[in-house]
N, C-alpha and C. Protein backbone atom coordinates (compact mmCIF):
# COMPACT_ATOMS: atom_id res chain seq x y z
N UNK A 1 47.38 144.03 139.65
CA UNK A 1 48.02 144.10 138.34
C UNK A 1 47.40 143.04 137.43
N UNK A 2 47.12 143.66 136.18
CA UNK A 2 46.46 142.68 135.08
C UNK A 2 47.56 141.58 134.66
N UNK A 3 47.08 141.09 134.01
CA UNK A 3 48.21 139.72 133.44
C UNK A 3 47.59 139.39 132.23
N UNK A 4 48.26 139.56 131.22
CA UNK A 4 47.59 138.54 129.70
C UNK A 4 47.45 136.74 129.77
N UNK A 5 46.65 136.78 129.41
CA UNK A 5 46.86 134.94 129.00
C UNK A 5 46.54 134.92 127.72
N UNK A 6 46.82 133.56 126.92
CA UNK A 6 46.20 133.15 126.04
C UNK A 6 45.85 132.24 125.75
N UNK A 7 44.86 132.03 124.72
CA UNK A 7 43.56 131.21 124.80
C UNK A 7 44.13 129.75 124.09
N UNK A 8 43.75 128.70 124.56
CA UNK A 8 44.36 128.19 123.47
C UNK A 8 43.89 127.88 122.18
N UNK A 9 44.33 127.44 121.49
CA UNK A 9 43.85 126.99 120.05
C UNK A 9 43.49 125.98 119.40
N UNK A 10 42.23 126.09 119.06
CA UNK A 10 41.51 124.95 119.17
C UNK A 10 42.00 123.92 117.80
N UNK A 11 42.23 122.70 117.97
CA UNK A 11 42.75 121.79 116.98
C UNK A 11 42.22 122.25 115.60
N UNK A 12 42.74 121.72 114.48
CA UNK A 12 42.27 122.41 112.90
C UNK A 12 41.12 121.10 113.12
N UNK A 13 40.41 121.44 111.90
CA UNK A 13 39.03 120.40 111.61
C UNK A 13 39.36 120.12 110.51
N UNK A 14 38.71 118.60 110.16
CA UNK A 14 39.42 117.93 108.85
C UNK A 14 39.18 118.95 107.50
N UNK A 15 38.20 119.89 107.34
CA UNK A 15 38.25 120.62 105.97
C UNK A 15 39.86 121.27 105.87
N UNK A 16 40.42 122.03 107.36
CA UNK A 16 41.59 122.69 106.87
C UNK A 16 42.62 121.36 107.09
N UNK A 17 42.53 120.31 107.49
CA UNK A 17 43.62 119.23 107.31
C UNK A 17 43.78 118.86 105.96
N UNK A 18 42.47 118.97 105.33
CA UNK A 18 42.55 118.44 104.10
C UNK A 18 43.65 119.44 103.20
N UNK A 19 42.64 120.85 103.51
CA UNK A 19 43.33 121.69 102.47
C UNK A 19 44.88 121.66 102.73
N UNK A 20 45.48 121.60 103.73
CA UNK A 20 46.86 121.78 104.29
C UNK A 20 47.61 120.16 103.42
N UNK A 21 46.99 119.45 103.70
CA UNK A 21 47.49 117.75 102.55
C UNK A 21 47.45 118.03 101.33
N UNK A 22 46.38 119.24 100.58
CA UNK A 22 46.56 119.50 99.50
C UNK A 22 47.51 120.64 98.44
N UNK A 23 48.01 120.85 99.85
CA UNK A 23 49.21 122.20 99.73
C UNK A 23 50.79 121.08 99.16
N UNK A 24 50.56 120.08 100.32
CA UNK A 24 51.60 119.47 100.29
C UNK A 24 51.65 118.57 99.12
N UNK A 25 50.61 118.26 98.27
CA UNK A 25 50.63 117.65 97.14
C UNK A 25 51.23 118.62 96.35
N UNK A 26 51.03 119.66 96.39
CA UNK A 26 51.01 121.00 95.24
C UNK A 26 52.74 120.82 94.96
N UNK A 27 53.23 121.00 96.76
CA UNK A 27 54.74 121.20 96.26
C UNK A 27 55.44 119.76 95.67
N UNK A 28 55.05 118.96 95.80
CA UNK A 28 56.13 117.86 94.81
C UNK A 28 55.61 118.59 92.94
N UNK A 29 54.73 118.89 93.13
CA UNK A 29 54.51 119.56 91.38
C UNK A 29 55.80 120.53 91.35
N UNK A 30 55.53 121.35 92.44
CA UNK A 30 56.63 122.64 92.23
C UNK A 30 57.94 122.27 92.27
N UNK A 31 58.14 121.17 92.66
CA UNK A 31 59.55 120.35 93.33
C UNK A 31 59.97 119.53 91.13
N UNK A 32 59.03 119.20 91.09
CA UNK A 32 58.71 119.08 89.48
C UNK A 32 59.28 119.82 88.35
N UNK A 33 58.50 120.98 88.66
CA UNK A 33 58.50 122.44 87.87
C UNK A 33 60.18 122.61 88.09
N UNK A 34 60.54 122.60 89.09
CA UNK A 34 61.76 123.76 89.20
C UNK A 34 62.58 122.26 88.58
N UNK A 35 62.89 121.27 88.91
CA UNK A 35 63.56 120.18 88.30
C UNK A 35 63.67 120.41 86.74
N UNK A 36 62.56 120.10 86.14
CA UNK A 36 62.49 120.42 84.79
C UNK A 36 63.14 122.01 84.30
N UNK A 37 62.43 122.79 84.91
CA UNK A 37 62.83 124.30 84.27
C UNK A 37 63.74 124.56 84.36
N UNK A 38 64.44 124.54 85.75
CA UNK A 38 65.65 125.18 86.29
C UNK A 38 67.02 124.72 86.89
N UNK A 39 66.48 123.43 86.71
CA UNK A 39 67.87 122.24 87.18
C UNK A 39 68.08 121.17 85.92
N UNK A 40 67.31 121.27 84.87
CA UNK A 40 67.54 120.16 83.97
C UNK A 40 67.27 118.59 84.09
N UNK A 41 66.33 118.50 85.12
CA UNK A 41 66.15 116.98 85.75
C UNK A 41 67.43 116.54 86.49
N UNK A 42 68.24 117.69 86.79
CA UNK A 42 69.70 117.02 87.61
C UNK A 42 69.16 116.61 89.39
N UNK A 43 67.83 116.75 89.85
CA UNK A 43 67.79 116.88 91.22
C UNK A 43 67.43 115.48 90.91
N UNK A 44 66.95 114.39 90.22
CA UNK A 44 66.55 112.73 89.75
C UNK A 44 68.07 112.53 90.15
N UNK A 45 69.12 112.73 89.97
CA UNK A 45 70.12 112.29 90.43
C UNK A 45 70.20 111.68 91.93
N UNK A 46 69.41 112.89 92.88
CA UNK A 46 69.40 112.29 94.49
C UNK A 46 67.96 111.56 94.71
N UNK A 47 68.26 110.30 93.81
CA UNK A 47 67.22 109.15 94.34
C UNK A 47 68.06 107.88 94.77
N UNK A 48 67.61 107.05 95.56
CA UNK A 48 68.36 105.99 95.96
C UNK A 48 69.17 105.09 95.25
N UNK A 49 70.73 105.45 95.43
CA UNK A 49 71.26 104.32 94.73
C UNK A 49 71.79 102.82 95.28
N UNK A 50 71.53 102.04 94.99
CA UNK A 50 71.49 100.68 96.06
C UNK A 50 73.17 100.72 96.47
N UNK A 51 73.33 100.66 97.80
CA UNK A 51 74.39 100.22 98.72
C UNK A 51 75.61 101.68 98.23
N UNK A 52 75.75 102.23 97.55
CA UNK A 52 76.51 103.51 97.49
C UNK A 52 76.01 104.60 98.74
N UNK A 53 77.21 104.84 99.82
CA UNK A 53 77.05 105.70 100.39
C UNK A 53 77.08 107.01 99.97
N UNK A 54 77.63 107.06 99.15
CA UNK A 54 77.52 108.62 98.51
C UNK A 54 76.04 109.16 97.91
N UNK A 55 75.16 108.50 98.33
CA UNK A 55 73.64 108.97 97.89
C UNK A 55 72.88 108.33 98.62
N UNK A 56 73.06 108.25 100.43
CA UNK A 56 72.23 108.19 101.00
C UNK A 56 70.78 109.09 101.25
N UNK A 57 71.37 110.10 101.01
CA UNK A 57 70.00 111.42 100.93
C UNK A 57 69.04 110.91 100.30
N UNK A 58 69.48 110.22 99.28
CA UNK A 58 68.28 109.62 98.20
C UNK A 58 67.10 108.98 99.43
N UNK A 59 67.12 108.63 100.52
CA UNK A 59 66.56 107.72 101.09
C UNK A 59 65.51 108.92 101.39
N UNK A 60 65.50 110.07 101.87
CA UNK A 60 65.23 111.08 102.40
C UNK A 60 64.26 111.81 100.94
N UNK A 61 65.10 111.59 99.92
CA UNK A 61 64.27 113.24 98.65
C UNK A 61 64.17 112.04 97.74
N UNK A 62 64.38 110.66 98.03
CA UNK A 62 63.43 109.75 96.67
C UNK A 62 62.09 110.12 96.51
N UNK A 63 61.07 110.15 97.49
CA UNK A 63 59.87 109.91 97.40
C UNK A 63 59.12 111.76 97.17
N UNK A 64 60.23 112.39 96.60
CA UNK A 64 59.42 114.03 96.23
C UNK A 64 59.91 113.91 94.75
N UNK A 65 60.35 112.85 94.33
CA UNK A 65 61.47 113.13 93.16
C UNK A 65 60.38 112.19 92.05
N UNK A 66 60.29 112.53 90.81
CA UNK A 66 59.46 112.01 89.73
C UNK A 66 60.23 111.70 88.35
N UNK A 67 59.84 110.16 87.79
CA UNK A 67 60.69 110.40 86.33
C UNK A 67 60.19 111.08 85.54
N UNK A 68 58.92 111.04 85.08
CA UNK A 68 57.66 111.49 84.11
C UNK A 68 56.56 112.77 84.61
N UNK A 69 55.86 113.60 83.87
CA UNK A 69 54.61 114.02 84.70
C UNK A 69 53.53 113.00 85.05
N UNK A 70 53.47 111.74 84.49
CA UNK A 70 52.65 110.62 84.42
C UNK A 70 52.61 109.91 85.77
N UNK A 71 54.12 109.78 86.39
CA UNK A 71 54.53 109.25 87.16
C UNK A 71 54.26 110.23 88.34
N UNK A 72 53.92 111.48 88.62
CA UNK A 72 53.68 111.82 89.58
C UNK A 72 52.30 112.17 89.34
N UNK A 73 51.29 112.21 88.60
CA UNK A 73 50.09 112.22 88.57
C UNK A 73 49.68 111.33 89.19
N UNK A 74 49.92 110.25 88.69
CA UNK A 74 49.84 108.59 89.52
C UNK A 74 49.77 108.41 90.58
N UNK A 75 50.99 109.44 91.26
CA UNK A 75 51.36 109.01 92.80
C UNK A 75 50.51 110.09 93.18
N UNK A 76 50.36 111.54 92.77
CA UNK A 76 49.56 112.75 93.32
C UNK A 76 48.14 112.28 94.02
N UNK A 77 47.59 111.42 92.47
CA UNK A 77 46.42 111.30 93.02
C UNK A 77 45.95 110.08 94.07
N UNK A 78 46.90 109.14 94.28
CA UNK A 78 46.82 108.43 95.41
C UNK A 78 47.40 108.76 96.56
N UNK A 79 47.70 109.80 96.56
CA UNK A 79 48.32 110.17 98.09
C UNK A 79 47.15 110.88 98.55
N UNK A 80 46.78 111.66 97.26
CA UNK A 80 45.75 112.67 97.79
C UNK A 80 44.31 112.01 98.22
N UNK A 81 43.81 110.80 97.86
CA UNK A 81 42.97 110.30 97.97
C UNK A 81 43.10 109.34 99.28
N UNK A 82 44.07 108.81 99.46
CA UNK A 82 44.31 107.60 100.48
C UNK A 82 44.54 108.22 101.63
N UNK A 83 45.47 109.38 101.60
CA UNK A 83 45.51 110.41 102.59
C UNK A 83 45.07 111.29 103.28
N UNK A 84 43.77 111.47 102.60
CA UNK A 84 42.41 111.88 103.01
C UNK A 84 41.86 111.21 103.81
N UNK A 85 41.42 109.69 103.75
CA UNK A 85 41.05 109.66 104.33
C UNK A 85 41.89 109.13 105.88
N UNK A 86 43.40 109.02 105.76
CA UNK A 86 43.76 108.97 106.63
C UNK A 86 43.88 110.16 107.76
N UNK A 87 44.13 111.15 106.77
CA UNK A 87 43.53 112.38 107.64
C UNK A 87 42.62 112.54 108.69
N UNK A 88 41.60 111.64 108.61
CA UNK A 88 40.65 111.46 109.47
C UNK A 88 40.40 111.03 110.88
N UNK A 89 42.11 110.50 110.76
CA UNK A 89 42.20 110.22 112.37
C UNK A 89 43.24 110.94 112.96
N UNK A 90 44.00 112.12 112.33
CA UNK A 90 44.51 112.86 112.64
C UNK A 90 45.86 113.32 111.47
N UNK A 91 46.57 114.09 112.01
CA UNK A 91 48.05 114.25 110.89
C UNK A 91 49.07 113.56 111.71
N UNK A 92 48.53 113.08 112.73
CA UNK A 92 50.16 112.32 113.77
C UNK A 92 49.79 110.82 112.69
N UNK A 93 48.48 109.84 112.74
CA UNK A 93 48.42 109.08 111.16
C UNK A 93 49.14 109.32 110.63
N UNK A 94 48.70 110.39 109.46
CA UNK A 94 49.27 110.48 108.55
C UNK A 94 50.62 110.34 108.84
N UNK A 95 51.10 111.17 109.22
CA UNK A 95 52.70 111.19 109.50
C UNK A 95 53.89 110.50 109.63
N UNK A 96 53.46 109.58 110.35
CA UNK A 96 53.86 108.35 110.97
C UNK A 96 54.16 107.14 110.13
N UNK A 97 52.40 107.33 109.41
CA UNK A 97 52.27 105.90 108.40
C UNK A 97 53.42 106.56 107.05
N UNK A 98 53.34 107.66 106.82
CA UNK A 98 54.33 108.03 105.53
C UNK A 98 55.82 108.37 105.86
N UNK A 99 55.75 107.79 107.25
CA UNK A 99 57.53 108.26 107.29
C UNK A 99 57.80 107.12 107.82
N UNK A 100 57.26 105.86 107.97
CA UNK A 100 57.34 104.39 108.20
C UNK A 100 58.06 103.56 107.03
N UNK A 101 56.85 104.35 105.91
CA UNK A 101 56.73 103.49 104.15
C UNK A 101 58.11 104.20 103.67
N UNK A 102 58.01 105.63 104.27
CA UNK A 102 59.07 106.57 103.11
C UNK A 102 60.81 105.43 103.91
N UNK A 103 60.41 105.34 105.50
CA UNK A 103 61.97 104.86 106.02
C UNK A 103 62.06 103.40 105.46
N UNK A 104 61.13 103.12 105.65
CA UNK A 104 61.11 101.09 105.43
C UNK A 104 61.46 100.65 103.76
N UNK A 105 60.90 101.64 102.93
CA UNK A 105 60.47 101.82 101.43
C UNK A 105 62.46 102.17 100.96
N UNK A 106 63.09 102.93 101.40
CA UNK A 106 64.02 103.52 101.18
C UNK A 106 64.91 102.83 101.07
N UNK A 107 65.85 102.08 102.93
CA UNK A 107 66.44 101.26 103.12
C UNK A 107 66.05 99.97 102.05
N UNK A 108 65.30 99.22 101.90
CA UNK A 108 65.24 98.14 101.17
C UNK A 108 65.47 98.48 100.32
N UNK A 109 65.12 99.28 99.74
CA UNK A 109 65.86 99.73 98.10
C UNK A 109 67.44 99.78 97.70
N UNK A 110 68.02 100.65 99.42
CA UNK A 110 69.39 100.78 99.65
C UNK A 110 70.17 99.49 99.73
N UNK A 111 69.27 98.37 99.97
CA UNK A 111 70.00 97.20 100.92
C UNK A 111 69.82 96.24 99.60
N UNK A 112 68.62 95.86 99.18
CA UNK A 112 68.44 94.94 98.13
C UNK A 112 68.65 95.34 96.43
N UNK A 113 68.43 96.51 96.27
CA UNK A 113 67.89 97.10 94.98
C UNK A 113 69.07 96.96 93.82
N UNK A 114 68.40 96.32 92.88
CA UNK A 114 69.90 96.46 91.79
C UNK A 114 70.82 97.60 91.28
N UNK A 115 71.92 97.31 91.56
CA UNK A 115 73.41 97.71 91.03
C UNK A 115 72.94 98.86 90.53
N UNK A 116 73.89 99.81 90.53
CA UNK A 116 74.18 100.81 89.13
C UNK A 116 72.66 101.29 88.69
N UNK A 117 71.45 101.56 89.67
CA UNK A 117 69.97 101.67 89.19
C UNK A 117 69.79 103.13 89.80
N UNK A 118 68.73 103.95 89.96
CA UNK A 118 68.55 105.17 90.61
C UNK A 118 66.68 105.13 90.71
N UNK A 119 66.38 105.16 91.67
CA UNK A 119 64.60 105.15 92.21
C UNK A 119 64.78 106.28 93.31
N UNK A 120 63.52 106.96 92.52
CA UNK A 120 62.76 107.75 92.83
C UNK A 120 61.10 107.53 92.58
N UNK A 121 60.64 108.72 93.17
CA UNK A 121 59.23 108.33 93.20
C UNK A 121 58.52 108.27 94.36
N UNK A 122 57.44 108.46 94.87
CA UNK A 122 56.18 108.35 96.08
C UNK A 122 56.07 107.14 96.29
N UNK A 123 55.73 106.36 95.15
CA UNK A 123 54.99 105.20 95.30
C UNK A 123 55.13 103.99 96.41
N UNK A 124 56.58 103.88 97.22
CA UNK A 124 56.62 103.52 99.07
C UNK A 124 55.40 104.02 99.50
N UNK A 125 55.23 105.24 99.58
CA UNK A 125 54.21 106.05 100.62
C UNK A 125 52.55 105.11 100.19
N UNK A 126 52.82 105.22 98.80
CA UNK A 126 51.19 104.57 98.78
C UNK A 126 51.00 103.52 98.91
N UNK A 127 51.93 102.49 98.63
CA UNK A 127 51.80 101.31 99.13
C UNK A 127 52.30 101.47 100.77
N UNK A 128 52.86 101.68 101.30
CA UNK A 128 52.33 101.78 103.00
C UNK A 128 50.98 102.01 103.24
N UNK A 129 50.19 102.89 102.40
CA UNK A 129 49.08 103.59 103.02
C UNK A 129 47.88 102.10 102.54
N UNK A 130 48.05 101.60 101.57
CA UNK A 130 47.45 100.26 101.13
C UNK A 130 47.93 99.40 102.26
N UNK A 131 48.96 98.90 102.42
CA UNK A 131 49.12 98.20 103.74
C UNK A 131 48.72 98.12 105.07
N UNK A 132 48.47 99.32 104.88
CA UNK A 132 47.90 100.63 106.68
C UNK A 132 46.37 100.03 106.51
N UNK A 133 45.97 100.08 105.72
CA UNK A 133 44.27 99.91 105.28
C UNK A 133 44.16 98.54 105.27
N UNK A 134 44.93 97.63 104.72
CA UNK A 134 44.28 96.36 104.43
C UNK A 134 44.66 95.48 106.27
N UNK A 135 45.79 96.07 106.63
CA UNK A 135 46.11 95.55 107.72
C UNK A 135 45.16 95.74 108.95
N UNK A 136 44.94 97.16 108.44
CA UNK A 136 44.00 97.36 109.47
C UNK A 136 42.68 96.58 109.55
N UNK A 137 41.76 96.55 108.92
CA UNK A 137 41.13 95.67 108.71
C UNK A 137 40.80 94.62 109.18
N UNK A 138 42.25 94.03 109.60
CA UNK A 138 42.19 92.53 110.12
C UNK A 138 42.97 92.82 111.97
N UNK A 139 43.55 93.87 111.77
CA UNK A 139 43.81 93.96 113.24
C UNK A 139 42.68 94.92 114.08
N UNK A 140 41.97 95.86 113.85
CA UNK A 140 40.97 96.49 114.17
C UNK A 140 39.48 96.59 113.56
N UNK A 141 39.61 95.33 113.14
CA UNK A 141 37.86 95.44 112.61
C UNK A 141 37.10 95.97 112.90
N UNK A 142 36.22 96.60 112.23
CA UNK A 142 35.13 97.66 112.30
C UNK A 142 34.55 97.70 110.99
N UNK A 143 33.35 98.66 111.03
CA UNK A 143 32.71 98.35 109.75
C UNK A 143 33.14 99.15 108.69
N UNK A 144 34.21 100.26 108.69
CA UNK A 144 34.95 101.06 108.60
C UNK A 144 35.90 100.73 108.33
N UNK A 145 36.86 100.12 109.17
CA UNK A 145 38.33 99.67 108.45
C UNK A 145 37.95 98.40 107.38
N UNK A 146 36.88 97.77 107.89
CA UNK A 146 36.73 96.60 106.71
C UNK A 146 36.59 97.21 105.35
N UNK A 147 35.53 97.96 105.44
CA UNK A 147 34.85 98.48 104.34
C UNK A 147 36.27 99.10 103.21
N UNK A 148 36.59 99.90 104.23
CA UNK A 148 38.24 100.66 103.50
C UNK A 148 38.76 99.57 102.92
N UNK A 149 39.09 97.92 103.56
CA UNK A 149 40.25 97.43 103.21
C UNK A 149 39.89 96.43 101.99
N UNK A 150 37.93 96.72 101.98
CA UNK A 150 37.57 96.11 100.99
C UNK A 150 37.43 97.25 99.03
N UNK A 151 37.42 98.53 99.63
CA UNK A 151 37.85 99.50 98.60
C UNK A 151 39.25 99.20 98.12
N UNK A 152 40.08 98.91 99.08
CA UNK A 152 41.97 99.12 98.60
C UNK A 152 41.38 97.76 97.65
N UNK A 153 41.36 96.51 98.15
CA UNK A 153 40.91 95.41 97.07
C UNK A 153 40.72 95.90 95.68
N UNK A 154 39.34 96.54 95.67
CA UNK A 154 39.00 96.80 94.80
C UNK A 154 39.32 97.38 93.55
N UNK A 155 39.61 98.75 94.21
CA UNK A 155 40.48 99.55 93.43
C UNK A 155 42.04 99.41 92.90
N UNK A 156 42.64 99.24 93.57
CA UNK A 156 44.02 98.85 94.09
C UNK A 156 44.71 97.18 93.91
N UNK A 157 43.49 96.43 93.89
CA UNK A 157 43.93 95.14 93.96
C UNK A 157 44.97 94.44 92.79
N UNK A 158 44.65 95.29 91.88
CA UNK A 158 45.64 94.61 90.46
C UNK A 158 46.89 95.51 90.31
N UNK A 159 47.03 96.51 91.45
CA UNK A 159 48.29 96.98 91.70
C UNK A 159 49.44 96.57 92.69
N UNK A 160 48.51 95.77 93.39
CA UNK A 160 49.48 94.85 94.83
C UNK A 160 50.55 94.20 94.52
N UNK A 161 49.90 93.55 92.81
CA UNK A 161 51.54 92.57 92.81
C UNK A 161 52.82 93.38 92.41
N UNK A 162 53.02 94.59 92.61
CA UNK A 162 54.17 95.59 92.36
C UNK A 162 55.04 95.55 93.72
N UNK A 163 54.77 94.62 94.42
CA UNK A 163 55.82 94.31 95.51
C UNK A 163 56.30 93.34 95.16
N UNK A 164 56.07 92.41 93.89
CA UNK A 164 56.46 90.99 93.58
C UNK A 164 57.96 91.51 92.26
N UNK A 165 59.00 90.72 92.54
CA UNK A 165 59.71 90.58 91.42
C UNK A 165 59.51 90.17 90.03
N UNK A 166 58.13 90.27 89.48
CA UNK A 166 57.62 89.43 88.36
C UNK A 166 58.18 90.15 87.43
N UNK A 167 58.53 89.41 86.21
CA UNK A 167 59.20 89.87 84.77
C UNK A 167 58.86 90.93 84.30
N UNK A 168 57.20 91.34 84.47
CA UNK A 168 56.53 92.18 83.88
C UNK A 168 56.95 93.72 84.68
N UNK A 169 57.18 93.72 86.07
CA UNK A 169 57.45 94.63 87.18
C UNK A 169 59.07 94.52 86.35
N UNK A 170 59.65 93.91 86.47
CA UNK A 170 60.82 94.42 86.34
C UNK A 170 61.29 94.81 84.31
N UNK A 171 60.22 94.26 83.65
CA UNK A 171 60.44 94.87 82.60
C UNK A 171 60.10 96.23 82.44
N UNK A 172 59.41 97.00 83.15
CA UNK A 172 58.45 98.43 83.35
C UNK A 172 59.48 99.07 84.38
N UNK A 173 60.72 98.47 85.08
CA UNK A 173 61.56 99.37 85.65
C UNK A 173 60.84 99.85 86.95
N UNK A 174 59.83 99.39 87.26
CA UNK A 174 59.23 99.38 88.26
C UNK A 174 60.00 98.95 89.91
N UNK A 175 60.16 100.09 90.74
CA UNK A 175 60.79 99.47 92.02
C UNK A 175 60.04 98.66 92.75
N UNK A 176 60.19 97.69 92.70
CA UNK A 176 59.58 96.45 93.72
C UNK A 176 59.84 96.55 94.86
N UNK A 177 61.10 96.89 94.83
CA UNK A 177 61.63 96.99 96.43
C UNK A 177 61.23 98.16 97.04
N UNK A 178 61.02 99.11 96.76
CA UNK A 178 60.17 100.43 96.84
C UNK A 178 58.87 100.00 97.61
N UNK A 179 57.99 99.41 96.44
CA UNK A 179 57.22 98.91 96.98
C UNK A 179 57.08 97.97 98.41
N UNK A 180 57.63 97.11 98.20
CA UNK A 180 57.74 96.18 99.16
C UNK A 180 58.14 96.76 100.75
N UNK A 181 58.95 97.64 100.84
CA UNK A 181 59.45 98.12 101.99
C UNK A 181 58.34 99.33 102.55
N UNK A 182 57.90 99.62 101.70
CA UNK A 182 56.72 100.85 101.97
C UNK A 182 55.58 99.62 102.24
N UNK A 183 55.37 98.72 102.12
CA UNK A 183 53.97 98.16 102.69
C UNK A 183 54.56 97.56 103.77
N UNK A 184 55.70 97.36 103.92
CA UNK A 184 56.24 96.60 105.43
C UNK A 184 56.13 97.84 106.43
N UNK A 185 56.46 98.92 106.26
CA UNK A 185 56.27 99.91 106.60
C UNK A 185 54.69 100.18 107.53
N UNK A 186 54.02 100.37 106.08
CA UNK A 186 52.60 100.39 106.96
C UNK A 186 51.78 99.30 107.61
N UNK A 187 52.37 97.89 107.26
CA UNK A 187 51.46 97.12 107.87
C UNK A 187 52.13 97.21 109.51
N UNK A 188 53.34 97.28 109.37
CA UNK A 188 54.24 97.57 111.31
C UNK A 188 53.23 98.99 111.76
N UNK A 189 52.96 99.74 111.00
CA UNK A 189 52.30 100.71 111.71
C UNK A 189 50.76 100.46 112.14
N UNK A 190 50.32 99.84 111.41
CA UNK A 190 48.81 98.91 111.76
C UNK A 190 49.26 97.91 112.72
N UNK A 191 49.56 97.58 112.85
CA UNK A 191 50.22 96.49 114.40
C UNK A 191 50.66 97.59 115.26
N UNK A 192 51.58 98.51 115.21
CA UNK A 192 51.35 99.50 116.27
C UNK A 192 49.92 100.12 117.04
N UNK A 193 49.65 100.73 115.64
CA UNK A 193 48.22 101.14 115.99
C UNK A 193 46.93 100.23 116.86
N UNK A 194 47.46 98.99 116.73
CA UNK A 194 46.52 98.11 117.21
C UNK A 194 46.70 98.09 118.79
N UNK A 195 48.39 98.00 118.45
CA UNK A 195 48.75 97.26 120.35
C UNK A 195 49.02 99.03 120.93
N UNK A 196 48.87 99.89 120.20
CA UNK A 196 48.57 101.26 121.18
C UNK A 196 47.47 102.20 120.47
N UNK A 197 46.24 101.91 120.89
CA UNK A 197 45.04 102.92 120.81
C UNK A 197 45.50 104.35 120.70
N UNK A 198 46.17 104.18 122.27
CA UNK A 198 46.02 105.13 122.76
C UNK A 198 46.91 106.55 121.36
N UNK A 199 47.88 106.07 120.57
CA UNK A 199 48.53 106.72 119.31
C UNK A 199 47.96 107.65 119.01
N UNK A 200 46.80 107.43 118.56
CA UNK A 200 45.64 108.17 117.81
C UNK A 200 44.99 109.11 118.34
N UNK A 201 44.05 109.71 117.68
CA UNK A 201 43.64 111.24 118.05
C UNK A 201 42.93 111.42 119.38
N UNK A 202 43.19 111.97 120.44
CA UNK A 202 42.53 112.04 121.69
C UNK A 202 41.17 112.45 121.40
N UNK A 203 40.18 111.81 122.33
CA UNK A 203 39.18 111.90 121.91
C UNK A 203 38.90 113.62 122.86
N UNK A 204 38.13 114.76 122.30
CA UNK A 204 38.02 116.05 122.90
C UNK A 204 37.00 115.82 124.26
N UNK A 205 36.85 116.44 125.36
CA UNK A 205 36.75 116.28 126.28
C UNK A 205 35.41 117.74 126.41
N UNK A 206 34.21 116.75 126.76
CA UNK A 206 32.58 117.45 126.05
C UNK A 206 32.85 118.46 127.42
């Protein structure tokens, strides 16, 4: 008697990881779209409100939620860029490092964040992913993570102090604490990554 099997399936390759990261950019637009069109900006309501239990969810749908189109252009194109190349060592990365920044990023907002305020926004996730990079760097040197953690510098460097309480951050309504908890986030995940290799993408077997 015959018997079926099946084959298995061979892992995606970074072109369709990419495209699949760029799907997921698409929907915070659509998450956008329907806010504006069809809810009136009432879904900005479930963003984190500090220490009110009645809007814990916020911790969960802050980081899909946008004030401006400006404000998610901003974040679009640094997720899409930073996330790329995190892509590269797999989507369990990715994953991990953005649900570190999104958990770490959230709570501090919940725990520290001023009174009577409402944050929303990505921008946890990208500063984790800046943290993930610069940390790395110094816990896994290579010519590669350096190089990366010398791009975040570069590019990125006059955006770092948005984890600082400075007058100017808090005159711009800017979440600091957002910030701040999303790079605590990814730098714990770069110390993970360090003290377990093994995390990361199995190497395929020739």
């Amino acid at each position: 008697m015959s018997s079926l099997s099946t084959t298995p399936r061979s892992p995606r390759g970074y072109p369709e990881r990419l495209r699949d990261w760029g799907t997921v950019i698409l929907l915070l637009w659509l998450v956008e779209v329907a806010d504006r069109f069809l809810f009136g900006n009432s879904l900005q309501a479930h963003g984190i409100h500090p220490r009110r239990l009645s809007h814990l969810e916020g911790i969960l749908f802050a980081p899909i939620l946008h004030t401006t189109w400006s404000h998610l252009a901003g974040n679009s194109l640094s997720l899409l860029l930073l996330g790329a190349v995190l892509l590269a060592s797999g989507w369990r990365t990715l994953v991990s490092v953005s649900a570190a920044a999104a958990t770490f990023g959230g709570c501090l907002v919940w725990l520290i964040g001023q009174s009577d305020t409402n944050h929303i926004g990505a921008s946890s996730i990208v500063f984790g992913y800046l943290a993930f990079f610069l940390a790395s760097g110094l816990y896994r040197p290579s010519l590669g993570t350096i190089l990366m953690s010398l791009a975040v510098l570069l590019f990125y460097g006059s955006n770092l102090t948005g984890v600082l309480p400075t007058e100017s951050i808090r005159a711009a309504g800017i979440s600091w604490e957002g910030h701040l908890g999303g790079a605590l986030g990814g730098f714990l995940m770069a110390r993970h990554h360090r003290r377990n290799p093994a995390s990361g993408p199995k190497r395929r077997a020739r």
